[in-house]
C-alpha atoms as a PDB file:
ATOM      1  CA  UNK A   1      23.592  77.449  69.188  1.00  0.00           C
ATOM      2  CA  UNK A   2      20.252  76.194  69.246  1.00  0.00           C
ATOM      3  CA  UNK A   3      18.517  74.124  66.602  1.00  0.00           C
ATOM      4  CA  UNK A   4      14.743  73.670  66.251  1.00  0.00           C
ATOM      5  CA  UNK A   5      13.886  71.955  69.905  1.00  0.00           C
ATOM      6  CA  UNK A   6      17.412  70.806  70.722  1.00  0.00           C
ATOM      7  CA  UNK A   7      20.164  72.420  71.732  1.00  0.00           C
ATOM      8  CA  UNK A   8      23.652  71.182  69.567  1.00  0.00           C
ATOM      9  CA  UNK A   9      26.964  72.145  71.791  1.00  0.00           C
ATOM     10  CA  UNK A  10      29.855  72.145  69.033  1.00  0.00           C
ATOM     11  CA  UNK A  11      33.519  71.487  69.817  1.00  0.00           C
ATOM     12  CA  UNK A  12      37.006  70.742  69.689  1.00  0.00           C
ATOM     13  CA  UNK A  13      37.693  67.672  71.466  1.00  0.00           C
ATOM     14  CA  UNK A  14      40.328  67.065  74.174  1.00  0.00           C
ATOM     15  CA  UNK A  15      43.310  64.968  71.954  1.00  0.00           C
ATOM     16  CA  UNK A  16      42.508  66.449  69.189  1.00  0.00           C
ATOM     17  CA  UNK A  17      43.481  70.096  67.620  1.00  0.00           C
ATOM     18  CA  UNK A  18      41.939  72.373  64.611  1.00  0.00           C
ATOM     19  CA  UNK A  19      44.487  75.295  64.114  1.00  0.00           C
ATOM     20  CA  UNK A  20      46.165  77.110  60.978  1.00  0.00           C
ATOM     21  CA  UNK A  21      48.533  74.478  60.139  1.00  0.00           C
ATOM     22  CA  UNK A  22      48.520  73.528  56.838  1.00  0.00           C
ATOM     23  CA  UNK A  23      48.033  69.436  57.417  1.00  0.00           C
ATOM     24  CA  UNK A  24      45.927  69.511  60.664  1.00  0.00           C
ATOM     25  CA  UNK A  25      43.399  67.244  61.469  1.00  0.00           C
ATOM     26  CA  UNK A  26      40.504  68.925  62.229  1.00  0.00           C
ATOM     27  CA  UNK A  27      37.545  67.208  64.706  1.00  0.00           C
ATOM     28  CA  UNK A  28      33.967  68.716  65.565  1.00  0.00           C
ATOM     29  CA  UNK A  29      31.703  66.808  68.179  1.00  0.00           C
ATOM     30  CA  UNK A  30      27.825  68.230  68.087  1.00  0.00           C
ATOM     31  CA  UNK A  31      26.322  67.230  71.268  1.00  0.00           C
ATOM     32  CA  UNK A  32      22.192  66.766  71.184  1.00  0.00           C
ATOM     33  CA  UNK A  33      19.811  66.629  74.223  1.00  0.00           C
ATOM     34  CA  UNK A  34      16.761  66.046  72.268  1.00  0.00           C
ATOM     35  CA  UNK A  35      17.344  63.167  71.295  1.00  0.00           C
ATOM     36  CA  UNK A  36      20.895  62.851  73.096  1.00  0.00           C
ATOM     37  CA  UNK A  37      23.063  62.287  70.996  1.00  0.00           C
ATOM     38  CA  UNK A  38      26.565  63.115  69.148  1.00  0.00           C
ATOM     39  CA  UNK A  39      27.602  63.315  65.792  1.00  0.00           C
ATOM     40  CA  UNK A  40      30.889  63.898  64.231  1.00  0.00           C
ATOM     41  CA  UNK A  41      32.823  66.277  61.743  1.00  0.00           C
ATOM     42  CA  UNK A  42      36.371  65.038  60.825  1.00  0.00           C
ATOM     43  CA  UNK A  43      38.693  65.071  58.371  1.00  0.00           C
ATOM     44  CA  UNK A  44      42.082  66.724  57.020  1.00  0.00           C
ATOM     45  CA  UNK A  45      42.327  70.361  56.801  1.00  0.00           C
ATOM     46  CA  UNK A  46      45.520  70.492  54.771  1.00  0.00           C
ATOM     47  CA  UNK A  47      43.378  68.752  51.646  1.00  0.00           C
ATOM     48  CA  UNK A  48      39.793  69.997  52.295  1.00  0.00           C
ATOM     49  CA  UNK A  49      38.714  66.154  52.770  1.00  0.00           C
ATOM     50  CA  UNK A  50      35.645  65.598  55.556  1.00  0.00           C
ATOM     51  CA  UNK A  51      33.305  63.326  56.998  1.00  0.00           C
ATOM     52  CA  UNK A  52      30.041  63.472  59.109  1.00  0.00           C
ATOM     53  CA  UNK A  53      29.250  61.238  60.917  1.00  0.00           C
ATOM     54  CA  UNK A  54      25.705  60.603  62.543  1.00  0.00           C
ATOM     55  CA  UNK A  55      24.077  64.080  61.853  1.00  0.00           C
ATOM     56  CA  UNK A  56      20.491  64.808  62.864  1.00  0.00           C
ATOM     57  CA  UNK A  57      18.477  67.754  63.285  1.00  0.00           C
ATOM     58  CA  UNK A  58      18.739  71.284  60.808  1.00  0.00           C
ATOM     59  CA  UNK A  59      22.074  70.622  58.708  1.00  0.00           C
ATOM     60  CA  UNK A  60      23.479  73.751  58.843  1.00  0.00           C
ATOM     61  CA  UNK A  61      25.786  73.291  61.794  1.00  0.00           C
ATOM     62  CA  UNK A  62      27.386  70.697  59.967  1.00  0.00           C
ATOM     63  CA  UNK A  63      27.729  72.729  56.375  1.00  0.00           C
ATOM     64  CA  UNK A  64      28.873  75.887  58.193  1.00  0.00           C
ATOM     65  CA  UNK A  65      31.623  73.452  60.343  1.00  0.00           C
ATOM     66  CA  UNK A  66      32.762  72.532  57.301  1.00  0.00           C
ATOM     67  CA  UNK A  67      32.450  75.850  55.387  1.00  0.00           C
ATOM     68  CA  UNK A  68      34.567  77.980  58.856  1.00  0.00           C
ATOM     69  CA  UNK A  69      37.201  75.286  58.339  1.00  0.00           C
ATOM     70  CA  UNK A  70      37.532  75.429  54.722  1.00  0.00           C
ATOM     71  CA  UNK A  71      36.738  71.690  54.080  1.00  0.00           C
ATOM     72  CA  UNK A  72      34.402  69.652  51.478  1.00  0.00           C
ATOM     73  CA  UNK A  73      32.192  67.153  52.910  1.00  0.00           C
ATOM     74  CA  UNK A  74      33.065  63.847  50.632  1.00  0.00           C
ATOM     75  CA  UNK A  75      31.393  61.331  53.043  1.00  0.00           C
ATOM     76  CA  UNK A  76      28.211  61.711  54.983  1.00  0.00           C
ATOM     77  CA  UNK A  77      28.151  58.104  57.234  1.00  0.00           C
ATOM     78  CA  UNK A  78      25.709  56.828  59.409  1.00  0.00           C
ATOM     79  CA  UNK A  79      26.883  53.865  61.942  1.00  0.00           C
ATOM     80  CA  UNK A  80      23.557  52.433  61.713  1.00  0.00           C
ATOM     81  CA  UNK A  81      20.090  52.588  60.232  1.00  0.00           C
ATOM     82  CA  UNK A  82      18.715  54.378  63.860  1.00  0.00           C
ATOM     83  CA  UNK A  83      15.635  53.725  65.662  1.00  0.00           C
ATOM     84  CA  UNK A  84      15.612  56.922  67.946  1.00  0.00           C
ATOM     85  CA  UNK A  85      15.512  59.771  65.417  1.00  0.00           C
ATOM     86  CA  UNK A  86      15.775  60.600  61.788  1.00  0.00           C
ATOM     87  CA  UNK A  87      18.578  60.645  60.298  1.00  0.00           C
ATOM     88  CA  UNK A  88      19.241  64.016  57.781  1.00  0.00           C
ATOM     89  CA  UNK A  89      21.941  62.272  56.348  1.00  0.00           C
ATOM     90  CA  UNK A  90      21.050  61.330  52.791  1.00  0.00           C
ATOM     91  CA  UNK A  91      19.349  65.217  53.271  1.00  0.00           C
ATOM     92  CA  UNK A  92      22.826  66.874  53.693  1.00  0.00           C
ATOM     93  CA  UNK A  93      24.666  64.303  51.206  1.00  0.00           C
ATOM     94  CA  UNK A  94      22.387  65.842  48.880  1.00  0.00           C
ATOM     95  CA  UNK A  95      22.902  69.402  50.065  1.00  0.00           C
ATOM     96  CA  UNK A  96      26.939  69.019  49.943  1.00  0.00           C
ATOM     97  CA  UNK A  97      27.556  66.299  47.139  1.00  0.00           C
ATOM     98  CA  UNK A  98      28.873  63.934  49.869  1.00  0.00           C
ATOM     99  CA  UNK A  99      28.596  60.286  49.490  1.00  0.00           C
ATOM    100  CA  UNK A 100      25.847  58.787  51.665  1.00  0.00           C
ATOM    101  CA  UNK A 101      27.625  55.585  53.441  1.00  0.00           C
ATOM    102  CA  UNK A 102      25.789  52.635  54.922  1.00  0.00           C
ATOM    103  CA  UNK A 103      27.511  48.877  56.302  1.00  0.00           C
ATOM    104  CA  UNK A 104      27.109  47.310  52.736  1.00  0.00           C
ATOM    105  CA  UNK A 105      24.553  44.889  54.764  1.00  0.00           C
ATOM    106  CA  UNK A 106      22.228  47.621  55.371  1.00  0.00           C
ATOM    107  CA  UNK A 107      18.473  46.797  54.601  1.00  0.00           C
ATOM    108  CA  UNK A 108      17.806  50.107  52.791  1.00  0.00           C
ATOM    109  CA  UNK A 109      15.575  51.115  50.411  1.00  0.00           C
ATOM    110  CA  UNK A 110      17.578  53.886  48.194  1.00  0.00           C
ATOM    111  CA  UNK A 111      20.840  53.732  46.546  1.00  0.00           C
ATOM    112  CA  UNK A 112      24.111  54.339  49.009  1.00  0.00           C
ATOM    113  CA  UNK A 113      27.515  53.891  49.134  1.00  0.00           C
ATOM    114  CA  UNK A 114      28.067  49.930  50.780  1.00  0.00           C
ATOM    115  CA  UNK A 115      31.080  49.873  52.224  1.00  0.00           C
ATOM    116  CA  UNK A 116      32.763  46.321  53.795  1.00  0.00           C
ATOM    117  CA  UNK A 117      34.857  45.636  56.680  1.00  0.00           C
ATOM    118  CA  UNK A 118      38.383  46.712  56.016  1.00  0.00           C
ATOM    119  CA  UNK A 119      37.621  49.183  53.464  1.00  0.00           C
ATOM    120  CA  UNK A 120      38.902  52.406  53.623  1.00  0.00           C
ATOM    121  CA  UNK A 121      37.798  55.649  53.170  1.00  0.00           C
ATOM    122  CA  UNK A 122      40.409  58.947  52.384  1.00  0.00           C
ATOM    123  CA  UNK A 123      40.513  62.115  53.216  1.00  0.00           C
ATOM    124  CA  UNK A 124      43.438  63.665  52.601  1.00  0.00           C
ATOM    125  CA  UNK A 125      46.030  62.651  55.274  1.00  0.00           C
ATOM    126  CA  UNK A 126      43.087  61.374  57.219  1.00  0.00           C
ATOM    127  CA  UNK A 127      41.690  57.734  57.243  1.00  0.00           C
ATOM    128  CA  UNK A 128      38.584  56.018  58.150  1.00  0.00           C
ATOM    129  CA  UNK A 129      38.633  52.230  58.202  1.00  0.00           C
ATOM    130  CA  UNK A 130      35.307  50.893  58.416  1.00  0.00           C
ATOM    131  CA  UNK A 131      35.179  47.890  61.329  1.00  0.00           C
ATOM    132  CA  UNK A 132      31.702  45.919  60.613  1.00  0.00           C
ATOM    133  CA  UNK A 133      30.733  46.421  64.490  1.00  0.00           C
ATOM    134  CA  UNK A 134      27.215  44.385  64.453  1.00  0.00           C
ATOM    135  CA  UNK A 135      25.019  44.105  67.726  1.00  0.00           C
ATOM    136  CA  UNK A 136      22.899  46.763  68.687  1.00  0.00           C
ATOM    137  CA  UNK A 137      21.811  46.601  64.647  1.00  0.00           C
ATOM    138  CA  UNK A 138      23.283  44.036  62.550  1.00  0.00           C
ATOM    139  CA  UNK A 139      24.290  46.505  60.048  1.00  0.00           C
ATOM    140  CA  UNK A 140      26.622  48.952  62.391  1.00  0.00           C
ATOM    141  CA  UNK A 141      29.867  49.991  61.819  1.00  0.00           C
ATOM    142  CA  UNK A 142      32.388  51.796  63.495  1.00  0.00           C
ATOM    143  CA  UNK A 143      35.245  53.681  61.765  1.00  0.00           C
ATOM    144  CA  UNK A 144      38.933  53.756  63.321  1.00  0.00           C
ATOM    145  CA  UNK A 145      40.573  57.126  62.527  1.00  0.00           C
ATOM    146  CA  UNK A 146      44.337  57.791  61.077  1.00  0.00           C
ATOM    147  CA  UNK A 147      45.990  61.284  60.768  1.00  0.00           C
ATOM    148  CA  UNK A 148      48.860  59.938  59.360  1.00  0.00           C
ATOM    149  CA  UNK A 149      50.597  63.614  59.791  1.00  0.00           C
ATOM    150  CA  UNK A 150      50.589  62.039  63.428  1.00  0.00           C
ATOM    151  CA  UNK A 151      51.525  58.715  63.107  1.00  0.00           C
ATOM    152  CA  UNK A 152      50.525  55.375  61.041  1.00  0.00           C
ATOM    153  CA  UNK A 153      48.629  54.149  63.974  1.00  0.00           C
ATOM    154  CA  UNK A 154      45.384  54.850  64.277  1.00  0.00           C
ATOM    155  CA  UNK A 155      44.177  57.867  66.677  1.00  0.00           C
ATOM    156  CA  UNK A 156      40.295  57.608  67.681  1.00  0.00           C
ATOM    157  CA  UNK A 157      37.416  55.435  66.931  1.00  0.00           C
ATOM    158  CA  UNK A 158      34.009  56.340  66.266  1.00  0.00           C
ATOM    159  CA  UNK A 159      31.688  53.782  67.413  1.00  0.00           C
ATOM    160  CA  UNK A 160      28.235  54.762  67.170  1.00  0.00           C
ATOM    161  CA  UNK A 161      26.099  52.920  69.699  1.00  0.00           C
ATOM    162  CA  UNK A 162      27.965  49.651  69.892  1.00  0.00           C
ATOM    163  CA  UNK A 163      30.587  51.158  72.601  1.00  0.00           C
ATOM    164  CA  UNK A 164      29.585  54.036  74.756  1.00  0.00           C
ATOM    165  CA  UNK A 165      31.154  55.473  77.790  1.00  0.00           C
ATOM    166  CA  UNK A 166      30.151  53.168  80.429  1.00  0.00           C
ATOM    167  CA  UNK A 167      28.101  50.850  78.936  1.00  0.00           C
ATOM    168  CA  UNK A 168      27.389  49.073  75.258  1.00  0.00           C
ATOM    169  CA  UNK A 169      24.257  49.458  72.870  1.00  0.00           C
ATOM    170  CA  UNK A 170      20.949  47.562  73.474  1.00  0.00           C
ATOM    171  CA  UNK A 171      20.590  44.699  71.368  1.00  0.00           C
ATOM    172  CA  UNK A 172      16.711  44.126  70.463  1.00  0.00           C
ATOM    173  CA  UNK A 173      15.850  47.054  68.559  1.00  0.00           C
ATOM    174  CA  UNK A 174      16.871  45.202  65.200  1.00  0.00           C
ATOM    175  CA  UNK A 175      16.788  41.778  66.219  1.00  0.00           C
ATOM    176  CA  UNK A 176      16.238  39.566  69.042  1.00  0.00           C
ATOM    177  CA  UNK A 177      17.926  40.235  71.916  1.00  0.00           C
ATOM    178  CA  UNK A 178      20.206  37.070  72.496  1.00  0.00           C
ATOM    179  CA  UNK A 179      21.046  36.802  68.675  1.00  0.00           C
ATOM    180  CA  UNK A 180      21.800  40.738  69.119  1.00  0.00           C
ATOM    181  CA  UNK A 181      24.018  40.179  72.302  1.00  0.00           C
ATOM    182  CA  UNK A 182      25.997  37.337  70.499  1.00  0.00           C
ATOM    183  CA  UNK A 183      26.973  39.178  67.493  1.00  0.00           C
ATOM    184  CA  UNK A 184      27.521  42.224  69.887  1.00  0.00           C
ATOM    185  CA  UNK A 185      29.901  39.824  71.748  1.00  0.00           C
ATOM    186  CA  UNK A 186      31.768  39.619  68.922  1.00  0.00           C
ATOM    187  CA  UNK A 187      32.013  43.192  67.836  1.00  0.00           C
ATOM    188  CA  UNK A 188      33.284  43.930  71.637  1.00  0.00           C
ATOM    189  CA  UNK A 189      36.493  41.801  71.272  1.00  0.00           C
ATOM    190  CA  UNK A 190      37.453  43.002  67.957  1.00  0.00           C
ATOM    191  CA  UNK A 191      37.543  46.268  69.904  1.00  0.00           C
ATOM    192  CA  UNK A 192      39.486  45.233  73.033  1.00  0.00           C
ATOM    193  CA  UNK A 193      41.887  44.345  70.583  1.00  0.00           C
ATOM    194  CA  UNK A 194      42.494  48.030  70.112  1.00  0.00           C
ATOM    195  CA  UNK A 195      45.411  49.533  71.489  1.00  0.00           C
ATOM    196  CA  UNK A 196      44.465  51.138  75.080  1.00  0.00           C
ATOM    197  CA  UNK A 197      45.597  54.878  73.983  1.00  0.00           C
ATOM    198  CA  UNK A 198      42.504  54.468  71.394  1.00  0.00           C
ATOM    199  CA  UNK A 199      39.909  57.162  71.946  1.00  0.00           C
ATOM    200  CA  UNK A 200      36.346  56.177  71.871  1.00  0.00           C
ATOM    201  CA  UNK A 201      33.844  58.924  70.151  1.00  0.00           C
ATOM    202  CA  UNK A 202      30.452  57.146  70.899  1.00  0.00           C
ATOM    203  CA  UNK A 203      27.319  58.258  69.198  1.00  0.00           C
ATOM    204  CA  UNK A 204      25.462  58.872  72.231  1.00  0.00           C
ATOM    205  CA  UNK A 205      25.948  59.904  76.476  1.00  0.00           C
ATOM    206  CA  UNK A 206      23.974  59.914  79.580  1.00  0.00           C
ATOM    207  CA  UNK A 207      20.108  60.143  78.486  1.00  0.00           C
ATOM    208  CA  UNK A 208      19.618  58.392  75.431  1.00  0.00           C
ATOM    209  CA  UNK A 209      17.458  55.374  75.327  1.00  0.00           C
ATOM    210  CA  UNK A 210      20.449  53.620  73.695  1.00  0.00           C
ATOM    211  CA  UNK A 211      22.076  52.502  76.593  1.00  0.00           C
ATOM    212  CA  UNK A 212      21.420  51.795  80.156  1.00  0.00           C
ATOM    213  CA  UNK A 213      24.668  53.174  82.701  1.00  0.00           C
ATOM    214  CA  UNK A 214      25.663  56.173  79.873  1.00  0.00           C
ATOM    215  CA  UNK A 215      28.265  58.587  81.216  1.00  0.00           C
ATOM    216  CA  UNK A 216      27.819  62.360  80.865  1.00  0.00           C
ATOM    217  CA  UNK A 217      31.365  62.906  79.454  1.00  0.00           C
ATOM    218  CA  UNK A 218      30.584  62.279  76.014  1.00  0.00           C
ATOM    219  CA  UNK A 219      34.620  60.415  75.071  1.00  0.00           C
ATOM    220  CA  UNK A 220      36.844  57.983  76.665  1.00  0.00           C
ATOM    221  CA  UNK A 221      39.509  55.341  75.579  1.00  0.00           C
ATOM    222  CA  UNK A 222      39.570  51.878  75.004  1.00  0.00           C
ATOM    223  CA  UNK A 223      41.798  51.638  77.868  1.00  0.00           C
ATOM    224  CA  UNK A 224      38.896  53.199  80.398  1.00  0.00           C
ATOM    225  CA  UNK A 225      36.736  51.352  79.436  1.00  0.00           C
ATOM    226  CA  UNK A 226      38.164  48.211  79.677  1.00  0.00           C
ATOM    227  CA  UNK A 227      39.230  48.910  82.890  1.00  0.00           C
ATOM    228  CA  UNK A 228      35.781  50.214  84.635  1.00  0.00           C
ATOM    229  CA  UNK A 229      33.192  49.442  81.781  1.00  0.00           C
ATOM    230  CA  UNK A 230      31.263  47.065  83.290  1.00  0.00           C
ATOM    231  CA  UNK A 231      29.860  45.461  80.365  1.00  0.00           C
ATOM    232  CA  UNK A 232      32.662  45.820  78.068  1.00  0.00           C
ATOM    233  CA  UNK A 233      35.270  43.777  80.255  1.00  0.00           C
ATOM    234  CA  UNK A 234      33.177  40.384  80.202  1.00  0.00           C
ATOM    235  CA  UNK A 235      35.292  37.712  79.288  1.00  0.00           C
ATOM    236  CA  UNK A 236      32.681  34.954  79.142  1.00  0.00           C
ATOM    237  CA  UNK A 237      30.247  35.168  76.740  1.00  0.00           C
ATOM    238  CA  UNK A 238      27.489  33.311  78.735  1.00  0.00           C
ATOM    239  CA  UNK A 239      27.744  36.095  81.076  1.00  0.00           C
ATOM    240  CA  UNK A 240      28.070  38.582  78.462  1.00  0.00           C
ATOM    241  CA  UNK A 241      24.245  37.287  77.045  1.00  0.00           C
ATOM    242  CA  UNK A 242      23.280  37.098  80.575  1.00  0.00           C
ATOM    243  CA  UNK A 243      23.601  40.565  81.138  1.00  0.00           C
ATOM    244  CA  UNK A 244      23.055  42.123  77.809  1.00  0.00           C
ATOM    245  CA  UNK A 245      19.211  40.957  77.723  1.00  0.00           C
ATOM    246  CA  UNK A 246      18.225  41.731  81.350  1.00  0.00           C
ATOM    247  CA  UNK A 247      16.646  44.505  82.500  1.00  0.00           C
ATOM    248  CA  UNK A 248      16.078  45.713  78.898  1.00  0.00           C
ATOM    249  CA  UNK A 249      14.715  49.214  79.065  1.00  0.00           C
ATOM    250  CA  UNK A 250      11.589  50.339  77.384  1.00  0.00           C
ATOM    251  CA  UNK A 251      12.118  50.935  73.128  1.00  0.00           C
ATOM    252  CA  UNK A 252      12.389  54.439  71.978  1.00  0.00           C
ATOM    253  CA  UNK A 253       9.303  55.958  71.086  1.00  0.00           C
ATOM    254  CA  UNK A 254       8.342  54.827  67.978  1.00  0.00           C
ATOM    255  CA  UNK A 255      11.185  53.195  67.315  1.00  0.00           C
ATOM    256  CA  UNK A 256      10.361  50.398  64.567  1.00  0.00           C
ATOM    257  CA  UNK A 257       8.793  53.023  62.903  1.00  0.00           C
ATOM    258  CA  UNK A 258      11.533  55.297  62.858  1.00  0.00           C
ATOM    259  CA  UNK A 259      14.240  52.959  61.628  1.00  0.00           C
ATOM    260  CA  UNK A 260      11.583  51.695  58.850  1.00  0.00           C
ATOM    261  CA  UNK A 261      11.473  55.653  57.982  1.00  0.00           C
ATOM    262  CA  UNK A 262      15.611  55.876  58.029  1.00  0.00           C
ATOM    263  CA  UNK A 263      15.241  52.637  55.744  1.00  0.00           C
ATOM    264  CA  UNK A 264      13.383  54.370  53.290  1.00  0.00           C
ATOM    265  CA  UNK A 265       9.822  53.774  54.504  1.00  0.00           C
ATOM    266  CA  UNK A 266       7.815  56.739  53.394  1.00  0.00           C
ATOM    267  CA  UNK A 267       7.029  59.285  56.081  1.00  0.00           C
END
């Protein structure tokens, strides 16, 4: 399926199942190359409930998703205010009725949903429970998935550009590095504290200026990664600063810009 100049690969993800059962959970993944990235469609197919997470580019893979497997967009969320691309998701919150969901920290410049750490948002027999995951911005979240047809426990996370499959997000696009790399710091433990079975659904993979040692394969687990993620399994957080804020890569093209435009700058 191709969409204006980048090509969006949609999918069913390995773990995860969308079939004719009345109370299935039900998970997209759109892979982007330009920019790469990955956004998210989720949500509980016995009550009609979704989410997207992340979207960029035309909308319409994201309202047909939801229109083949007969569910309502309720949330549109983006993990961060992003410095790489424009965001369409107020544009398809508008075009679906969906809540627009920011971090309730989130310096924006229109009216959103705020949402806190521990809240939780429902979708039928599917929840998202927002995780304040600050680092790479200091407004990112993450949201840690239940399909409590499954189980009580939780099932995947979705963590934006803090965690990524083999490496963490950059820290200086929204703040100084170090101060970045500390609050990062922090945001990594809460997630080692995940069980290892955990899967990780990152919002980005091999090729985006988000990270620096990206995988191509676009999921993991917590487990994985905190076996062979290099950065992730720092213990000290001397070290962790250390290597968070050397070798920084060049910023994303316009990227100040761009996050001023996702903030509600005018075009």
């Amino acid at each position: 399926m191709t969409v204006s100049a980048r090509t969006v690969k949609q999918g069913t993800l390995p773990g995860t199942f969308a079939c004719s059962e009345e109370k299935a959970m039900i998970l997209r993944q759109f892979l982007h190359s330009d920019p790469v990235a990955a956004s998210y469609l989720f949500g509980c197919g016995g009550k009609a409930s979704a989410a997207v997470v992340d979207p960029l580019g035309d909308i319409a893979p994201y309202v047909e998703a939801a229109r083949a497997t007969g569910m309502r967009i309720l949330y549109v969320v983006d993990t961060h205010i992003h410095a790489d691309h424009i965001s369409v998701g107020r544009t398809l919150s508008e075009a679906t009725g969906a809540e627009y969901v920011l971090f309730e920290g989130a310096a924006a410049d229109f009216p959103f949903r705020r949402v806190k750490d521990g809240e939780v948002l429902e979708l039928g027999n599917v929840t998202a429970t927002v995780m304040h995951t600050p680092g790479h911005t200091p407004e990112h979240l993450s949201l840690l998935v239940t399909d409590r047809t499954r189980s009580t426990e939780p099932w995947f996370v979705l963590t934006g550009h803090t965690l990524m499959v083999g490496d963490l997000g950059r820290t200086e696009l929204a703040s100084n590095a170090e101060d970045g790399a500390r609050a990062l710091y922090a945001s990594v433990r809460r997630l080692k504290e995940l069980p290892d079975h955990i899967e990780v659904l990152p919002g980005a993979y091999s090729g985006s200026v988000c990270g620096r040692s990206l995988s191509g394969k676009p999921t993991s687990t917590i487990g994985f990664e905190r076996r062979f993620n290099k950065a992730f399994r720092i213990e000290d957080e001397g070290e962790f600063v250390a290597a968070m804020t050397a070798d920084i890569p060049p910023p994303p093209t316009q990227a100040a810009r761009t996050r001023a435009v996702n903030a509600g700058a005018k075009s």
